[in-house]
C-alpha atoms as a PDB file:
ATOM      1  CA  UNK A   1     -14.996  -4.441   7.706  1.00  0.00           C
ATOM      2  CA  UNK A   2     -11.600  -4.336   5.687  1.00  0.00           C
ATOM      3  CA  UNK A   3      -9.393  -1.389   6.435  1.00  0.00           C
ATOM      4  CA  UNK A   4      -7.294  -0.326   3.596  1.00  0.00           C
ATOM      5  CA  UNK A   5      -4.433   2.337   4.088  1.00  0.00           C
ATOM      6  CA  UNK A   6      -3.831   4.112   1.011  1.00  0.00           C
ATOM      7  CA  UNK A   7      -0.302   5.657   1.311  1.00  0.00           C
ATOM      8  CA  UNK A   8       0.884   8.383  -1.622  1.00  0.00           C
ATOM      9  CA  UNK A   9       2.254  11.923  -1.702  1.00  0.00           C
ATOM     10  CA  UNK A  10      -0.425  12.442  -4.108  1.00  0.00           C
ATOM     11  CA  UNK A  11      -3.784  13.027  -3.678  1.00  0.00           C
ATOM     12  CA  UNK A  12      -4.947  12.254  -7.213  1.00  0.00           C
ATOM     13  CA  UNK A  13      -3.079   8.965  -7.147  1.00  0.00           C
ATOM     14  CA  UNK A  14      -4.540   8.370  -3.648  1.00  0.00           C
ATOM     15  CA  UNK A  15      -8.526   9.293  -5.338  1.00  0.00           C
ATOM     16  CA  UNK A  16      -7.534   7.195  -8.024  1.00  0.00           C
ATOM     17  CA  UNK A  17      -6.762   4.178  -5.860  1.00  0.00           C
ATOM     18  CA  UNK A  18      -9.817   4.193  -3.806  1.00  0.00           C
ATOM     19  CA  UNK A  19     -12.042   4.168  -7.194  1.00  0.00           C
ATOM     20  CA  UNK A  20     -10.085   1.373  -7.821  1.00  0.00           C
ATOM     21  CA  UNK A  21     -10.832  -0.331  -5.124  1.00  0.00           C
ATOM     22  CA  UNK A  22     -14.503   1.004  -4.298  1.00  0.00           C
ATOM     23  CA  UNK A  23     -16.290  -2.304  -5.156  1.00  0.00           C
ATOM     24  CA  UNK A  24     -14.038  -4.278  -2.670  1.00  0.00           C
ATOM     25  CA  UNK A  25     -17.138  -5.355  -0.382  1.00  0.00           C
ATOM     26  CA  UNK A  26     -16.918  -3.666   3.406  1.00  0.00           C
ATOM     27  CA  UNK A  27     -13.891  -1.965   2.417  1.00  0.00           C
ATOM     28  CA  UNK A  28     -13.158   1.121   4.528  1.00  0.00           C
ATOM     29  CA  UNK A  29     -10.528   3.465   3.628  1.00  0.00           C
ATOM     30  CA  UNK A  30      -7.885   5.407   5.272  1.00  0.00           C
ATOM     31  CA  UNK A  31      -5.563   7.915   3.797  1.00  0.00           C
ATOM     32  CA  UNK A  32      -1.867   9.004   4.107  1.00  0.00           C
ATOM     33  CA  UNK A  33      -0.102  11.347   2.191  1.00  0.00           C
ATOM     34  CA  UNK A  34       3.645  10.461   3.661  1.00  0.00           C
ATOM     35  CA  UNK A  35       5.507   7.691   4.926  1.00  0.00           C
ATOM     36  CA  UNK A  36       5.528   9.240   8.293  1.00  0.00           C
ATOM     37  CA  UNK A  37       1.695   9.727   8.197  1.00  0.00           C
ATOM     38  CA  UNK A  38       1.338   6.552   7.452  1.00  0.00           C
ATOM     39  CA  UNK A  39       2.893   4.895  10.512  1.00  0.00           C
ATOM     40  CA  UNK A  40       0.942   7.413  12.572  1.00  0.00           C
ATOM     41  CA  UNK A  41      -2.368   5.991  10.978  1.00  0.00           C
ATOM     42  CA  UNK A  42      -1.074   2.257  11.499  1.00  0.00           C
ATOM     43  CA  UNK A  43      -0.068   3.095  15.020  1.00  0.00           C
ATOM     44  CA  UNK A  44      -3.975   4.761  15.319  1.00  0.00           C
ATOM     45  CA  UNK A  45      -5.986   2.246  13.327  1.00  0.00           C
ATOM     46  CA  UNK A  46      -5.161  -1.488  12.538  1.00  0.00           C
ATOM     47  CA  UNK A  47      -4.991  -1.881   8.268  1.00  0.00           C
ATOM     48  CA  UNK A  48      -5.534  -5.160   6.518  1.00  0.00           C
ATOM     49  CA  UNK A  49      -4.132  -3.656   3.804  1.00  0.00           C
ATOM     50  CA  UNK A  50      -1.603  -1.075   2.148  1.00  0.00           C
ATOM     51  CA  UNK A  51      -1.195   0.439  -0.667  1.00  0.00           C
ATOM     52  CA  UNK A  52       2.471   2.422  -0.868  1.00  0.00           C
ATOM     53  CA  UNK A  53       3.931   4.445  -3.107  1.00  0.00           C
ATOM     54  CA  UNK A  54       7.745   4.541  -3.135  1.00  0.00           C
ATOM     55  CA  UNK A  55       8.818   7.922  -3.927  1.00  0.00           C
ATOM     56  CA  UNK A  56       7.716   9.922  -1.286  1.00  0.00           C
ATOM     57  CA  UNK A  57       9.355  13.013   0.343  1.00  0.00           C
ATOM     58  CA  UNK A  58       9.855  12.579   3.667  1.00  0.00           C
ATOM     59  CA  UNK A  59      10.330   8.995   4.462  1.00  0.00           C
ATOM     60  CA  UNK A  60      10.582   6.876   1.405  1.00  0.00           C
ATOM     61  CA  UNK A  61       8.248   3.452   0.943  1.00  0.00           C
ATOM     62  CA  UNK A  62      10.762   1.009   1.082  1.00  0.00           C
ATOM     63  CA  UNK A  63      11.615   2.526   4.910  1.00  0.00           C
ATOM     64  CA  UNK A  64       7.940   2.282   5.496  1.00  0.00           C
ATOM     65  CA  UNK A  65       7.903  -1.171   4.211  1.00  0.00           C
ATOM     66  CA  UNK A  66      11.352  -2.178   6.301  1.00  0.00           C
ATOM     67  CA  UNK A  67       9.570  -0.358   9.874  1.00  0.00           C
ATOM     68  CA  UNK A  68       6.270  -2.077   9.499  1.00  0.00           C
ATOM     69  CA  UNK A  69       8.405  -5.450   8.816  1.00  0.00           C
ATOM     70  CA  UNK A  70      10.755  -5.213  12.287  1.00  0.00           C
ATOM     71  CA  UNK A  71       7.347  -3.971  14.438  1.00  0.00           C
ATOM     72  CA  UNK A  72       5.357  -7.401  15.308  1.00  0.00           C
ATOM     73  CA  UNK A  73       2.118  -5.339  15.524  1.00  0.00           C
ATOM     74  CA  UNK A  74       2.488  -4.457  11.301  1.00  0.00           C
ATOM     75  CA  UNK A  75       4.533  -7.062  10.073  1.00  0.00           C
ATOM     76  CA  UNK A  76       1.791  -9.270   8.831  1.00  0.00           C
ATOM     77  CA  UNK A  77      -0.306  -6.487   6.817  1.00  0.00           C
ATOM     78  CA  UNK A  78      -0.342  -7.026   3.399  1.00  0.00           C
ATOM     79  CA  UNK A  79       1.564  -4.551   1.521  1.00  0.00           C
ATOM     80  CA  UNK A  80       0.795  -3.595  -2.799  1.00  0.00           C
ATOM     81  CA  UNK A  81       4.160  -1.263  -3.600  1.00  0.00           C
ATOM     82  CA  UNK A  82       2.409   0.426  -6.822  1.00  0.00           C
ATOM     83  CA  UNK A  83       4.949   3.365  -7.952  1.00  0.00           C
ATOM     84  CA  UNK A  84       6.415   4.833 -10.936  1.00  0.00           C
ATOM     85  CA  UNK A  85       9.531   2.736 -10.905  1.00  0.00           C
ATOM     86  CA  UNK A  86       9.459   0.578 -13.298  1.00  0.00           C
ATOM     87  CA  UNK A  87      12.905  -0.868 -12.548  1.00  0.00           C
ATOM     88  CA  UNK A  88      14.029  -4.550 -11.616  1.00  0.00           C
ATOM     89  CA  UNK A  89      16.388  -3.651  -9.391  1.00  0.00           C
ATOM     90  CA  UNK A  90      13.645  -1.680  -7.306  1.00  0.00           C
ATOM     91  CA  UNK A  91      11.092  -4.275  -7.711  1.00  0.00           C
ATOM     92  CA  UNK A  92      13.431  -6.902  -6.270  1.00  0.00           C
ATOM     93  CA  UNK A  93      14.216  -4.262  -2.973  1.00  0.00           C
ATOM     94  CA  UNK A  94      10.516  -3.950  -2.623  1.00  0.00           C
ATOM     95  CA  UNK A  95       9.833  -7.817  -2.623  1.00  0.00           C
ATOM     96  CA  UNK A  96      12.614  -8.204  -0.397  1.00  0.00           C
ATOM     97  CA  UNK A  97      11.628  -5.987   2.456  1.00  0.00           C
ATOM     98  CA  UNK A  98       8.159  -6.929   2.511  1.00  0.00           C
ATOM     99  CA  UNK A  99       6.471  -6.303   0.166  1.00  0.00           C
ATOM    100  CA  UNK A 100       3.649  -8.967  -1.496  1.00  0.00           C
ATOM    101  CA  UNK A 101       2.871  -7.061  -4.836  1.00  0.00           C
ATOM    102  CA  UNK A 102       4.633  -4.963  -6.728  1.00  0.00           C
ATOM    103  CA  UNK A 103       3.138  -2.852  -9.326  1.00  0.00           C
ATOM    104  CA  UNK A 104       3.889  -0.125 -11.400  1.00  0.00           C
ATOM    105  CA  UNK A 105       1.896   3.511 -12.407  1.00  0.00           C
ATOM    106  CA  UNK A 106      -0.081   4.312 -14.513  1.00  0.00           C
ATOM    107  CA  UNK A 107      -1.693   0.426 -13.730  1.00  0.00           C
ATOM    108  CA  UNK A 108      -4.698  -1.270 -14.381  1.00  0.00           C
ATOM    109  CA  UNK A 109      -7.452  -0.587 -11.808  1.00  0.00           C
ATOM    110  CA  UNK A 110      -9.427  -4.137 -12.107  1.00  0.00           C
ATOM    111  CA  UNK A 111      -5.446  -5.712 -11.795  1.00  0.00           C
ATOM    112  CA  UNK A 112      -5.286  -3.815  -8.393  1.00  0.00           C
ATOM    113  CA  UNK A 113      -8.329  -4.708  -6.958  1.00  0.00           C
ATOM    114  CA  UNK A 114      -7.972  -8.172  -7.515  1.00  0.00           C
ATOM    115  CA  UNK A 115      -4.735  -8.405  -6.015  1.00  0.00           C
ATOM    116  CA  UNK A 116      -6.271  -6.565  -3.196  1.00  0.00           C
ATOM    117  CA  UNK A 117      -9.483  -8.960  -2.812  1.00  0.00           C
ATOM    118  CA  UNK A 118      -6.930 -12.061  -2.880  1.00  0.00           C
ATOM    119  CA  UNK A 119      -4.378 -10.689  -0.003  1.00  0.00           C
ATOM    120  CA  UNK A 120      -7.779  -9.461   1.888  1.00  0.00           C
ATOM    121  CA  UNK A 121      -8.782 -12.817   1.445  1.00  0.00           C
ATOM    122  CA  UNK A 122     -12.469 -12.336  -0.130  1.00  0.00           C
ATOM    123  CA  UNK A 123     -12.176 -14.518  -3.209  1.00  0.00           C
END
């Protein structure tokens, strides 16, 4: 079983991510709807995979991103940054603290899940 963290202030965005990703085969999915939430999950239940939004209101993604990269217990989980930004400059901060994917909102669910079945490693 695959354990995907879902990580957005939203929960539309986070509904809209899991339908996304709902044919990923023995994908089980975890919520979190702050930064802060989310390192509670990680600390509670291992991910192989995260999806994070950036803007977020009490901890932003990229601090998320920079935490789970310093703590040897996260720093190998696979992180998609999918957010509004649709800037360089934030795409190349995201890359650079971490994360594998970057991609932007509104996106294309069948480009999502295929990133996410490559860095789960079922292709």
């Amino acid at each position: 079983m695959k354990n995907v963290l879902i990580v957005d202030d939203s929960a539309t965005m986070r509904r809209m991510v899991m339908a996304s990703l709902g044919t990923l085969p023995e994908a089980k999915f975890d919520q979190a709807g702050s930064g802060l939430e989310a390192i509670e999950r990680l600390a509670v239940a291992a991910a192989d995979l995260m999806v994070l939004d950036l803007n977020m209101p009490d901890m932003h993604g990229l601090e998320v991103l920079r935490f789970m990269r310093k703590h040897p217990a996260f720093s190998r989980i696979p992180v998609i940054v999918l957010t509004t930004k649709d800037e360089e400059a934030s795409r190349a901060a995201a890359l650079e603290a971490g994360a594998a994917v970057y991609l932007t909102k509104p996106f294309q669910p069948a480009t999502l899940a295929a990133h996410s079945r490559q860095l789960l490693h079922l292709e």
